[in-house]
N, C-alpha and C. Protein backbone atom coordinates (compact mmCIF):
# COMPACT_ATOMS: atom_id res chain seq x y z
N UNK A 1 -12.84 -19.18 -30.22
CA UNK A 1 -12.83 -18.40 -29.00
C UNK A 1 -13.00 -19.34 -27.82
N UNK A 2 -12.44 -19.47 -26.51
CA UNK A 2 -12.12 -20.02 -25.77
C UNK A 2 -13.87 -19.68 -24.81
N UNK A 3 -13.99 -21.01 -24.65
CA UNK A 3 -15.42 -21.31 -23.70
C UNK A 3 -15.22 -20.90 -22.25
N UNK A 4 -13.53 -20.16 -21.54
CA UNK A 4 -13.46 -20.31 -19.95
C UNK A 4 -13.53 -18.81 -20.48
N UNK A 5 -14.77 -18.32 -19.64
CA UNK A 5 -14.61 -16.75 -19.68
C UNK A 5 -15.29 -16.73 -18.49
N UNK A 6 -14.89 -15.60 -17.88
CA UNK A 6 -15.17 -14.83 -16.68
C UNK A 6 -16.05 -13.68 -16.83
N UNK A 7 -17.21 -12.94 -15.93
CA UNK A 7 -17.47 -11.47 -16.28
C UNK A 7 -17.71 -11.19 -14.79
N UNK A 8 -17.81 -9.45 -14.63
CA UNK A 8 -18.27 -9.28 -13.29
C UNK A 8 -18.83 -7.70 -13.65
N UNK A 9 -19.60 -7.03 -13.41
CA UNK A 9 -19.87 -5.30 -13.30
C UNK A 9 -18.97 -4.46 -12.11
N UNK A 10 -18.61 -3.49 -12.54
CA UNK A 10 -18.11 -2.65 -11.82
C UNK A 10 -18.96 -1.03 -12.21
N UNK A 11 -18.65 -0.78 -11.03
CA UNK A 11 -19.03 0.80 -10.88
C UNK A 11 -18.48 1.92 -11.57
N UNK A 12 -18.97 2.97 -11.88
CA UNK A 12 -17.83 3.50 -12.58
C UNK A 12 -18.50 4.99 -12.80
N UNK A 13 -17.63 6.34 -12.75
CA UNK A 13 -18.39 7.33 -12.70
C UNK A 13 -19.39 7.35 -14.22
N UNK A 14 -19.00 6.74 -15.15
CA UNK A 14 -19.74 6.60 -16.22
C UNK A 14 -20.74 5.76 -16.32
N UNK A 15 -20.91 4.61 -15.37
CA UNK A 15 -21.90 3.97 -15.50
C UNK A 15 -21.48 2.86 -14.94
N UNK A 16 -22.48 1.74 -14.67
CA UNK A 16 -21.31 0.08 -14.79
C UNK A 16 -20.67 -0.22 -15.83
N UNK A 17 -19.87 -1.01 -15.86
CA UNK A 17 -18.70 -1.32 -16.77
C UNK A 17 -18.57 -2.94 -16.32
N UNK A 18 -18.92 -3.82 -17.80
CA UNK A 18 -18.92 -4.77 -17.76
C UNK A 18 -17.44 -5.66 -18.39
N UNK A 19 -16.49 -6.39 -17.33
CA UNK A 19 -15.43 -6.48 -17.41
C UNK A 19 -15.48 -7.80 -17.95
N UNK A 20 -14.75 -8.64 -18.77
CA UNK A 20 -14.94 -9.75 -19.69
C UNK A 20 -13.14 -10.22 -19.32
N UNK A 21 -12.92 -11.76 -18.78
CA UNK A 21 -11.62 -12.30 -18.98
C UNK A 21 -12.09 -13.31 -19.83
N UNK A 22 -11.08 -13.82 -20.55
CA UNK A 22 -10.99 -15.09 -21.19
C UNK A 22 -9.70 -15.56 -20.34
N UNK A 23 -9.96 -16.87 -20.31
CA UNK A 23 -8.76 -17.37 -19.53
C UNK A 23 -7.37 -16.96 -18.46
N UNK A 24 -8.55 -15.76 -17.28
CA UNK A 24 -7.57 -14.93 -16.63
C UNK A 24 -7.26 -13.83 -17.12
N UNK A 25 -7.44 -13.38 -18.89
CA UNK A 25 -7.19 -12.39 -19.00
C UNK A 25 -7.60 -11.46 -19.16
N UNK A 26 -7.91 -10.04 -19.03
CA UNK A 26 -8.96 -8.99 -19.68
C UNK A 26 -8.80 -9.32 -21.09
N UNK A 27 -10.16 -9.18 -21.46
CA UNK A 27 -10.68 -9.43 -22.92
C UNK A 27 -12.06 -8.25 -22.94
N UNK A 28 -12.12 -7.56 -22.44
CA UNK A 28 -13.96 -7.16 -22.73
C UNK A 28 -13.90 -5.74 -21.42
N UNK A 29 -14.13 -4.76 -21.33
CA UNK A 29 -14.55 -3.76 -21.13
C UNK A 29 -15.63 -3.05 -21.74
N UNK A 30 -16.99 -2.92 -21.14
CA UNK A 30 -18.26 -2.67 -22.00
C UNK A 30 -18.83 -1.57 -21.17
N UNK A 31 -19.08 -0.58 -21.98
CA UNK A 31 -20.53 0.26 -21.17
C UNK A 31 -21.82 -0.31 -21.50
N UNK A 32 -22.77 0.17 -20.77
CA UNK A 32 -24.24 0.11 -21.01
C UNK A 32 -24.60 0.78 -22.25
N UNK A 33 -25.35 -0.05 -22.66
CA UNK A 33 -25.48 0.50 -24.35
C UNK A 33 -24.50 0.92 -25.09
N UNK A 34 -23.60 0.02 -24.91
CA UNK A 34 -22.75 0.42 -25.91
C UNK A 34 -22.64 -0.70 -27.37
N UNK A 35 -22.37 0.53 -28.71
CA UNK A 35 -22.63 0.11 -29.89
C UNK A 35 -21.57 -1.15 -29.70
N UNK A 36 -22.21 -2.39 -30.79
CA UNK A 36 -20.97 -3.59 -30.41
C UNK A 36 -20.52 -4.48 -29.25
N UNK A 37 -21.90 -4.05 -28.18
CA UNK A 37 -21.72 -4.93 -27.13
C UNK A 37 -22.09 -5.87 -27.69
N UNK A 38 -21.03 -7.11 -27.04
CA UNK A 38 -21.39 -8.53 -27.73
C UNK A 38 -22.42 -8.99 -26.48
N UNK A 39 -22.82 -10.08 -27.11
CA UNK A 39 -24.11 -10.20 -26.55
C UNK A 39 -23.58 -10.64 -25.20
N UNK A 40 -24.63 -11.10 -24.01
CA UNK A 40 -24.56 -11.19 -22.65
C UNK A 40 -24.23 -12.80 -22.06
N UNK A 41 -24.77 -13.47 -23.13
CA UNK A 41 -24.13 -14.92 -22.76
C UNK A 41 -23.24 -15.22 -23.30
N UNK A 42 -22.60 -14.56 -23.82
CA UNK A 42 -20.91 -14.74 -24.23
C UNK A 42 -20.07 -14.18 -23.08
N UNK A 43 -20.10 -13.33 -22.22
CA UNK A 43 -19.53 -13.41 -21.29
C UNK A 43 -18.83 -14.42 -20.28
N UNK A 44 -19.52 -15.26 -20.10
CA UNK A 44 -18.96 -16.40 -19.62
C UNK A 44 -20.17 -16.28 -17.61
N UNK A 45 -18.90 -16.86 -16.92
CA UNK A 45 -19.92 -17.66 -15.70
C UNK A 45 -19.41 -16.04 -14.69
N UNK A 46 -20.23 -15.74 -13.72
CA UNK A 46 -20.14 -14.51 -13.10
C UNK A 46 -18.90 -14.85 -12.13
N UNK A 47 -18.21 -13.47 -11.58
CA UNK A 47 -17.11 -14.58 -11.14
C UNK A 47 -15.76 -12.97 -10.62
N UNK A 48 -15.89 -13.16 -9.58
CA UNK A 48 -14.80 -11.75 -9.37
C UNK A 48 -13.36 -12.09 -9.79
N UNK A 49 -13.12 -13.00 -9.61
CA UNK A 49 -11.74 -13.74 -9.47
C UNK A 49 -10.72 -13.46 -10.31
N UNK A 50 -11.16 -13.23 -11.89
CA UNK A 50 -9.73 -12.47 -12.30
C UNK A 50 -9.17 -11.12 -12.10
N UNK A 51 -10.53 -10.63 -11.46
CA UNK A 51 -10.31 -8.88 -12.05
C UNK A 51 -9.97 -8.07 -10.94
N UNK A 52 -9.29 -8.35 -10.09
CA UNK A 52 -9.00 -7.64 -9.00
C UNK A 52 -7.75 -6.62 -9.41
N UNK A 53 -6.93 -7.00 -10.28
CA UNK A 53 -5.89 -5.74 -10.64
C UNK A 53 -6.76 -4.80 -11.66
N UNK A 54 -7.65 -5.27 -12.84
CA UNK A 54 -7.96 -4.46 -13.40
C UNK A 54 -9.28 -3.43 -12.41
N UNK A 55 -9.34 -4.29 -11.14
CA UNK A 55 -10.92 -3.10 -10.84
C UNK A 55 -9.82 -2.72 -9.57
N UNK A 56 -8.76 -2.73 -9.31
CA UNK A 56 -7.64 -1.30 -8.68
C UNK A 56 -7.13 -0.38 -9.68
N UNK A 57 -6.94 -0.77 -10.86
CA UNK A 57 -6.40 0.13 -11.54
C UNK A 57 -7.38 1.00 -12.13
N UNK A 58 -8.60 0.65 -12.49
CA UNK A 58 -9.28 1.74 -13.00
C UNK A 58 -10.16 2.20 -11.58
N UNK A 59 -10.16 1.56 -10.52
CA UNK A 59 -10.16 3.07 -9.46
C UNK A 59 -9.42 4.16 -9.09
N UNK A 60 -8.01 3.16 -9.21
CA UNK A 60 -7.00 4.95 -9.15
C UNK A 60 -7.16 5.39 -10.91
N UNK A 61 -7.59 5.11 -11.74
CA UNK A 61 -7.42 5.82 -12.63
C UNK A 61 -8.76 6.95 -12.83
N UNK A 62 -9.91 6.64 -12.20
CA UNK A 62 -11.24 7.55 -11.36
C UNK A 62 -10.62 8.26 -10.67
N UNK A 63 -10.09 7.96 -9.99
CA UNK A 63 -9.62 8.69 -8.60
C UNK A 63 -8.69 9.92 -8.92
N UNK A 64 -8.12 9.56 -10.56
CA UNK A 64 -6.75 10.76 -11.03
C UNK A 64 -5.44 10.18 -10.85
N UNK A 65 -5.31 8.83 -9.78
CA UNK A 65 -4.18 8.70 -9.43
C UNK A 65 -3.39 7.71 -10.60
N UNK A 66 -4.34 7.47 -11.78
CA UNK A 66 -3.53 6.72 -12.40
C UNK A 66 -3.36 7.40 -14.48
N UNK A 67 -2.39 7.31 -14.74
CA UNK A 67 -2.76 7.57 -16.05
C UNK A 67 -2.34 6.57 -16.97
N UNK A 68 -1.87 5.39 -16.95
CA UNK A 68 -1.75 4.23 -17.21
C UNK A 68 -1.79 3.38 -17.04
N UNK A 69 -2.68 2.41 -17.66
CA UNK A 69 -2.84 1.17 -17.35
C UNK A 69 -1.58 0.07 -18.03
N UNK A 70 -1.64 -1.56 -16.52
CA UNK A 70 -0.43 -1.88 -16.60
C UNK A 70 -0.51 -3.35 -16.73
N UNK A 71 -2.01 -3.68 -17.23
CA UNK A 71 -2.52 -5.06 -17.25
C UNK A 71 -2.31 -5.48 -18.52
N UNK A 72 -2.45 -6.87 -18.47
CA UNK A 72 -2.22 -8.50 -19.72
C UNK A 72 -3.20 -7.91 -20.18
N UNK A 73 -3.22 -7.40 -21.49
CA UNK A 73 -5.01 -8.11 -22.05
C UNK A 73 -5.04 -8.54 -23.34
N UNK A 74 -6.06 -9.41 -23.56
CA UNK A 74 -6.48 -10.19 -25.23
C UNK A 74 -7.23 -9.54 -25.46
N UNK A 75 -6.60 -9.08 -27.00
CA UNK A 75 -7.26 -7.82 -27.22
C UNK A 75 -7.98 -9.31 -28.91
N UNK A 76 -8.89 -9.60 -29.00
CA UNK A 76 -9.54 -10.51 -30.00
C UNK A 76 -10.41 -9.34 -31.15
N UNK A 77 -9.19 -9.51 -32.22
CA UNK A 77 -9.70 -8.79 -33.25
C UNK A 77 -8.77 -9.02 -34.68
N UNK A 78 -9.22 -8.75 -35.53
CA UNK A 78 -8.20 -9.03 -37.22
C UNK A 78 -6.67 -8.13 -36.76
N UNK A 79 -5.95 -9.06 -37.52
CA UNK A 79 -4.33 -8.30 -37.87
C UNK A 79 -4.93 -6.32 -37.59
N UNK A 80 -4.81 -6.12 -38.34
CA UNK A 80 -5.14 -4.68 -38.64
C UNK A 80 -6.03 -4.04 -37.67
N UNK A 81 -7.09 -4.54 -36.89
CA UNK A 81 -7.70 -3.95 -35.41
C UNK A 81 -6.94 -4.19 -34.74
N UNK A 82 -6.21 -4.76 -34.17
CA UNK A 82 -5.09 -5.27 -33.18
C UNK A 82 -3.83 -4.31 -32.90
N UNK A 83 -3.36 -4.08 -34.69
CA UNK A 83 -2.65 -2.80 -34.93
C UNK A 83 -3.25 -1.46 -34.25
N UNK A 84 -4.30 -1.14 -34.62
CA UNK A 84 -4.69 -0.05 -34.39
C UNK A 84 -5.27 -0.13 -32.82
N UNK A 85 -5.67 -0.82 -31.91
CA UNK A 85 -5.55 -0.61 -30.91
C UNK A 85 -4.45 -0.64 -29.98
N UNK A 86 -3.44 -1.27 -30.58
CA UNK A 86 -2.19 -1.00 -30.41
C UNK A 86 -1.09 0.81 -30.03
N UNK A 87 -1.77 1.26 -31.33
CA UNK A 87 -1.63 2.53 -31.67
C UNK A 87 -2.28 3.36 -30.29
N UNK A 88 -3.75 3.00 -30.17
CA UNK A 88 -4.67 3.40 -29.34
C UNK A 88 -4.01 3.50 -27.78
N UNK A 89 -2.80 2.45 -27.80
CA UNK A 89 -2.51 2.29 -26.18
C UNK A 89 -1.31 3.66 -26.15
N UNK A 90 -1.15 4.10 -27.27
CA UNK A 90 0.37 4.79 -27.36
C UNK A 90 -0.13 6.36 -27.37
N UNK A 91 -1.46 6.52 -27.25
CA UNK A 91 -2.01 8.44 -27.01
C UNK A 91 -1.65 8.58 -25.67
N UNK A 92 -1.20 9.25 -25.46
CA UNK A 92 -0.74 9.84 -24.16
C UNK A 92 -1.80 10.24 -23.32
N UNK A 93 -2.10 10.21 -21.92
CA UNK A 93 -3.44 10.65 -21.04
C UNK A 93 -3.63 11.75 -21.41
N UNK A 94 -4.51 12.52 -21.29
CA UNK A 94 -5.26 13.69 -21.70
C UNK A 94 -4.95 14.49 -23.12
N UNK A 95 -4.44 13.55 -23.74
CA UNK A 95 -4.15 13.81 -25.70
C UNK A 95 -4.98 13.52 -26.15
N UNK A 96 -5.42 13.68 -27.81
CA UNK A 96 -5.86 13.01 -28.34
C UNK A 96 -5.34 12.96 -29.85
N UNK A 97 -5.57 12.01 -30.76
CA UNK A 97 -5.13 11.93 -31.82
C UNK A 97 -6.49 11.98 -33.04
N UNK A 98 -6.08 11.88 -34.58
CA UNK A 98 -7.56 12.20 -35.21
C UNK A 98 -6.86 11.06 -35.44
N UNK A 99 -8.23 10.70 -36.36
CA UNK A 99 -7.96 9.09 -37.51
C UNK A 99 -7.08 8.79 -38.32
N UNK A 100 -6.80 10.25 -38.65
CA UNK A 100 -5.73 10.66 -40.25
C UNK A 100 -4.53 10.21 -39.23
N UNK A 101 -4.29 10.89 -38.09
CA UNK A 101 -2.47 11.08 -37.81
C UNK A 101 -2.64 9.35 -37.33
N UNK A 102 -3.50 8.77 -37.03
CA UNK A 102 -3.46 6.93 -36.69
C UNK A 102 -2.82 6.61 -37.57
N UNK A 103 -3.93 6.59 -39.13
CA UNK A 103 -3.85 6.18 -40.17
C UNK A 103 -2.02 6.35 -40.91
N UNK A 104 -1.94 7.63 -40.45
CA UNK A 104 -0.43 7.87 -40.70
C UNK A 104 0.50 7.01 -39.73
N UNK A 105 0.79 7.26 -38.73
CA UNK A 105 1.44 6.03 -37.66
C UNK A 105 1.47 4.95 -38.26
N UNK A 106 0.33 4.19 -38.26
CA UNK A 106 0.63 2.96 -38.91
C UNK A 106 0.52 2.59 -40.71
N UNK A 107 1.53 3.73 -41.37
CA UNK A 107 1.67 3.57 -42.67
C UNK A 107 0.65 3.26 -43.47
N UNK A 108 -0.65 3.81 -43.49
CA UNK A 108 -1.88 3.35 -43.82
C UNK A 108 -2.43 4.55 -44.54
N UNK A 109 -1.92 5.72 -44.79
CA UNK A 109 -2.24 7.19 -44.79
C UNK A 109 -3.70 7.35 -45.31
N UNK A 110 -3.97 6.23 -46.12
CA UNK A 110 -5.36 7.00 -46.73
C UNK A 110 -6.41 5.64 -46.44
N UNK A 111 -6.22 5.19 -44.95
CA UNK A 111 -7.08 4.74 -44.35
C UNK A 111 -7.81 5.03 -42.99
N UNK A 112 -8.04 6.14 -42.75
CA UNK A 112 -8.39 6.91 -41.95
C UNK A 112 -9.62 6.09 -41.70
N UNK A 113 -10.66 5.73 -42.78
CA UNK A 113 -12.24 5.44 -42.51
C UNK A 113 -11.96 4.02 -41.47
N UNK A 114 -11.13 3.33 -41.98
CA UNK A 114 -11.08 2.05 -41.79
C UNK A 114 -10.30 1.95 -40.03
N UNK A 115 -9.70 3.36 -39.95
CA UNK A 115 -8.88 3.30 -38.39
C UNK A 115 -10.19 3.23 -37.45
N UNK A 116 -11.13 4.52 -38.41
CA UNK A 116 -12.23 4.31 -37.35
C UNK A 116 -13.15 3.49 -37.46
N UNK A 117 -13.16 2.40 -38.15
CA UNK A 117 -14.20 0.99 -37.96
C UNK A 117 -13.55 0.77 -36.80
N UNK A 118 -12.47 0.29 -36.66
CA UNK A 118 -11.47 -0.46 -36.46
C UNK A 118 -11.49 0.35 -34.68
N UNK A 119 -11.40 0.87 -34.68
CA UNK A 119 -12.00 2.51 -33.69
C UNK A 119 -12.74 1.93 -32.24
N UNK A 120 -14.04 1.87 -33.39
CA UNK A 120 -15.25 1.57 -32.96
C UNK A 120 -15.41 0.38 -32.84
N UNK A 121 -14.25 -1.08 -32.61
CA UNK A 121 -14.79 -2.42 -32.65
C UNK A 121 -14.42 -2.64 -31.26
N UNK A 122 -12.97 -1.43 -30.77
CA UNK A 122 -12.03 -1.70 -29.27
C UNK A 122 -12.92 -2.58 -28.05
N UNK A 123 -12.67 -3.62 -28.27
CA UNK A 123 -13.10 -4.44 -27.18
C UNK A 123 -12.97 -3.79 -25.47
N UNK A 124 -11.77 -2.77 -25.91
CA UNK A 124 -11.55 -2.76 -24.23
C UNK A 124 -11.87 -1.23 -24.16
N UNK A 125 -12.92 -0.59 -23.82
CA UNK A 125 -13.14 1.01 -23.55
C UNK A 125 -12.13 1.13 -22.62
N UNK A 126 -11.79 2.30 -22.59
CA UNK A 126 -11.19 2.96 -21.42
C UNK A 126 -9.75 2.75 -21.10
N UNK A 127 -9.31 1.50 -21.07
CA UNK A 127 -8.13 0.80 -20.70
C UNK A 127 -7.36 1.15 -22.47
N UNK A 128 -8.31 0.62 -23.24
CA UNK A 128 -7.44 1.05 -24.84
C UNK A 128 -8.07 2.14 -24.82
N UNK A 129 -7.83 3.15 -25.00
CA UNK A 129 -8.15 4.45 -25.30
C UNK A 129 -8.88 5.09 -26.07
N UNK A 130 -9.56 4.45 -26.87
CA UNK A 130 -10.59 5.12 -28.12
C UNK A 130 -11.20 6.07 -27.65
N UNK A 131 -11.27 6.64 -26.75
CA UNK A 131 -12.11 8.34 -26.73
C UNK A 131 -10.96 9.18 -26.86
N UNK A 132 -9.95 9.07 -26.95
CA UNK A 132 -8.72 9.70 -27.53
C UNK A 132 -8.90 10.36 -28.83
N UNK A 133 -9.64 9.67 -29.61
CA UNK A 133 -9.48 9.50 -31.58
C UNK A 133 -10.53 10.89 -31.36
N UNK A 134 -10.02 11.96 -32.19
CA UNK A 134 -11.38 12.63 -32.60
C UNK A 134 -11.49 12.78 -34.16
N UNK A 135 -12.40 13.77 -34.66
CA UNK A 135 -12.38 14.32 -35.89
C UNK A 135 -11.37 14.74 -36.49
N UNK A 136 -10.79 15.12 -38.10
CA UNK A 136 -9.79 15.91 -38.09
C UNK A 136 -9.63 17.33 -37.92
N UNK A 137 -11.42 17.89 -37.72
CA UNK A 137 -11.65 19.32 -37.29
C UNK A 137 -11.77 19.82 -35.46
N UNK A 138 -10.80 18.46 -35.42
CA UNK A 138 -11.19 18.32 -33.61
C UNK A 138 -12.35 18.13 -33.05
N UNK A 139 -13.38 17.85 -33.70
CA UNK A 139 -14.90 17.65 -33.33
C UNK A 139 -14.48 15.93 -33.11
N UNK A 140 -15.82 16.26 -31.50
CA UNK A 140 -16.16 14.35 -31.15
C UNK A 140 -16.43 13.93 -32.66
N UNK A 141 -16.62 13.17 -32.81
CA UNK A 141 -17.18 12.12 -33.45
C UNK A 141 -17.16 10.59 -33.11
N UNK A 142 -18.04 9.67 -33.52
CA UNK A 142 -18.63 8.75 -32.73
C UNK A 142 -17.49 7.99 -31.95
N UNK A 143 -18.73 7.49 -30.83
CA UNK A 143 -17.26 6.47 -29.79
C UNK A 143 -18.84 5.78 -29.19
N UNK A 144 -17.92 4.07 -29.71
CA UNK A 144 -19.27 3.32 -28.72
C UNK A 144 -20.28 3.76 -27.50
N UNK A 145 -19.35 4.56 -26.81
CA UNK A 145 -19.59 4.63 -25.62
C UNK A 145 -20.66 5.93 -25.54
N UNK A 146 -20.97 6.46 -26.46
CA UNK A 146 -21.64 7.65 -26.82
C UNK A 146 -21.20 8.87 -26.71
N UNK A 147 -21.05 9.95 -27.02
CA UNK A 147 -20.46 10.85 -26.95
C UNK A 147 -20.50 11.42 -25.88
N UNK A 148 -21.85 12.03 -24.95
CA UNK A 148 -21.43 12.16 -23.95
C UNK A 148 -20.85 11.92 -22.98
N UNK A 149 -20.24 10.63 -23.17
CA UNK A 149 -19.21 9.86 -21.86
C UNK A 149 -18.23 10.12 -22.75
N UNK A 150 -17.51 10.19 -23.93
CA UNK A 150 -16.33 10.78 -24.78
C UNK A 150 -15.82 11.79 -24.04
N UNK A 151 -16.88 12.75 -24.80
CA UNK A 151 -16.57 14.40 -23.53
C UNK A 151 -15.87 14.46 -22.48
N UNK A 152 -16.92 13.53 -21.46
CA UNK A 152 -16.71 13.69 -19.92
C UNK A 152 -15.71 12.91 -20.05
N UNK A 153 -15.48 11.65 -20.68
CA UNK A 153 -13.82 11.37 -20.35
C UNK A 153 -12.61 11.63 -20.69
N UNK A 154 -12.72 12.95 -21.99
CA UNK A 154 -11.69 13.79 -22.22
C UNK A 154 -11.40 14.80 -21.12
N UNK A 155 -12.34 15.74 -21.07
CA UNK A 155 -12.53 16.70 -20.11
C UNK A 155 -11.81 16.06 -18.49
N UNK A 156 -12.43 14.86 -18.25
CA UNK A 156 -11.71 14.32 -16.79
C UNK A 156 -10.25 14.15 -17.20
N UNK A 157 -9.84 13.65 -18.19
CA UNK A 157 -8.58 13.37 -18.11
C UNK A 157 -7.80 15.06 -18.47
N UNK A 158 -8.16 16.19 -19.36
CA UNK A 158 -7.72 17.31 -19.54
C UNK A 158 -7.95 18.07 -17.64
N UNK A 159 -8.27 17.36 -17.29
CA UNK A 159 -8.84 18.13 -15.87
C UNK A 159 -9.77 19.57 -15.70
N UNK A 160 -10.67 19.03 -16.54
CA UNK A 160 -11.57 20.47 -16.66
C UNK A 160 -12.48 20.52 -15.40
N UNK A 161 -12.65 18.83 -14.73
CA UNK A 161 -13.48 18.54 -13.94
C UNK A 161 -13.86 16.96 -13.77
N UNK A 162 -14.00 16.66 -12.47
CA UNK A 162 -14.24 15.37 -12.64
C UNK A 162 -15.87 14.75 -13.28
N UNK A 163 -15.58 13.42 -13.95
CA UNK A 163 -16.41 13.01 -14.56
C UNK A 163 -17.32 14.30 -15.39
């Protein structure tokens, strides 16, 4: 893993959001307490300088005005997480998909458990989509980010209400 990393906090109706480049690029989108935050001195040196497209785009995407994101990012994870966040970029805004129909997409059918390790490792909240994934009974079920920010960021994007 490359020693030039960047980090900076941003605001966010969910909380701060800790933004991670490796070499210019997004690599790291983190909430507060979130399961799998890598630790804090891996971030790298504090530093606004790469993230000026990614902290416009997820203000118009707060704001409603955006439903896709249009940034580079290193997404650092095994063959098969890479896949599946891959998958993750392809749910449509205010959709969601279960583990099973992932697991199906990427020819995997009876790896559903493993979509959602794989789920739950998404380096990049928000920008890769993992609050998308639910149960196959349509029930939340877990998302780093805790469920109650799941909710509220389904619900914002279904437009039930902001945040």
């Amino acid at each position: 893993m490359s020693q030039h990393r960047q980090h900076t906090v941003v605001d966010s109706p969910y909380g701060p959001l800790t933004l991670v480049a490796e070499e210019g690029t997004l690599c790291g989108l983190y909430m507060v307490a979130q399961r799998h935050r890598p630790a804090e001195e891996t971030f790298g040196v504090r530093d606004e300088t790469p993230f000026a497209e990614t902290r416009e785009q997820l203000e118009d995407f707060f704001e409603g005005e955006r439903k896709e994101f249009t940034l580079g990012l290193r997404l650092n994870g095994t063959p098969f997480q890479r896949r599946v966040w891959d998958e993750l970029r392809r749910i449509p805004y205010g959709e969601t998909r279960t583990y099973g129909e992932l697991a199906e997409l990427l020819g995997t059918p009876k790896a559903s458990r493993a979509v959602g390790l794989a789920n739950g490792r998404n380096p990049i909240g928000v920008i890769v989509p993992c609050h998308r994934v639910i149960g196959a009974t349509g029930s939340l079920t877990g998302y780093g980010g805790g469920l109650d920010r799941k909710r509220r960021l389904l619900d914002f994007e279904r437009g039930a209400g902001l945040f």
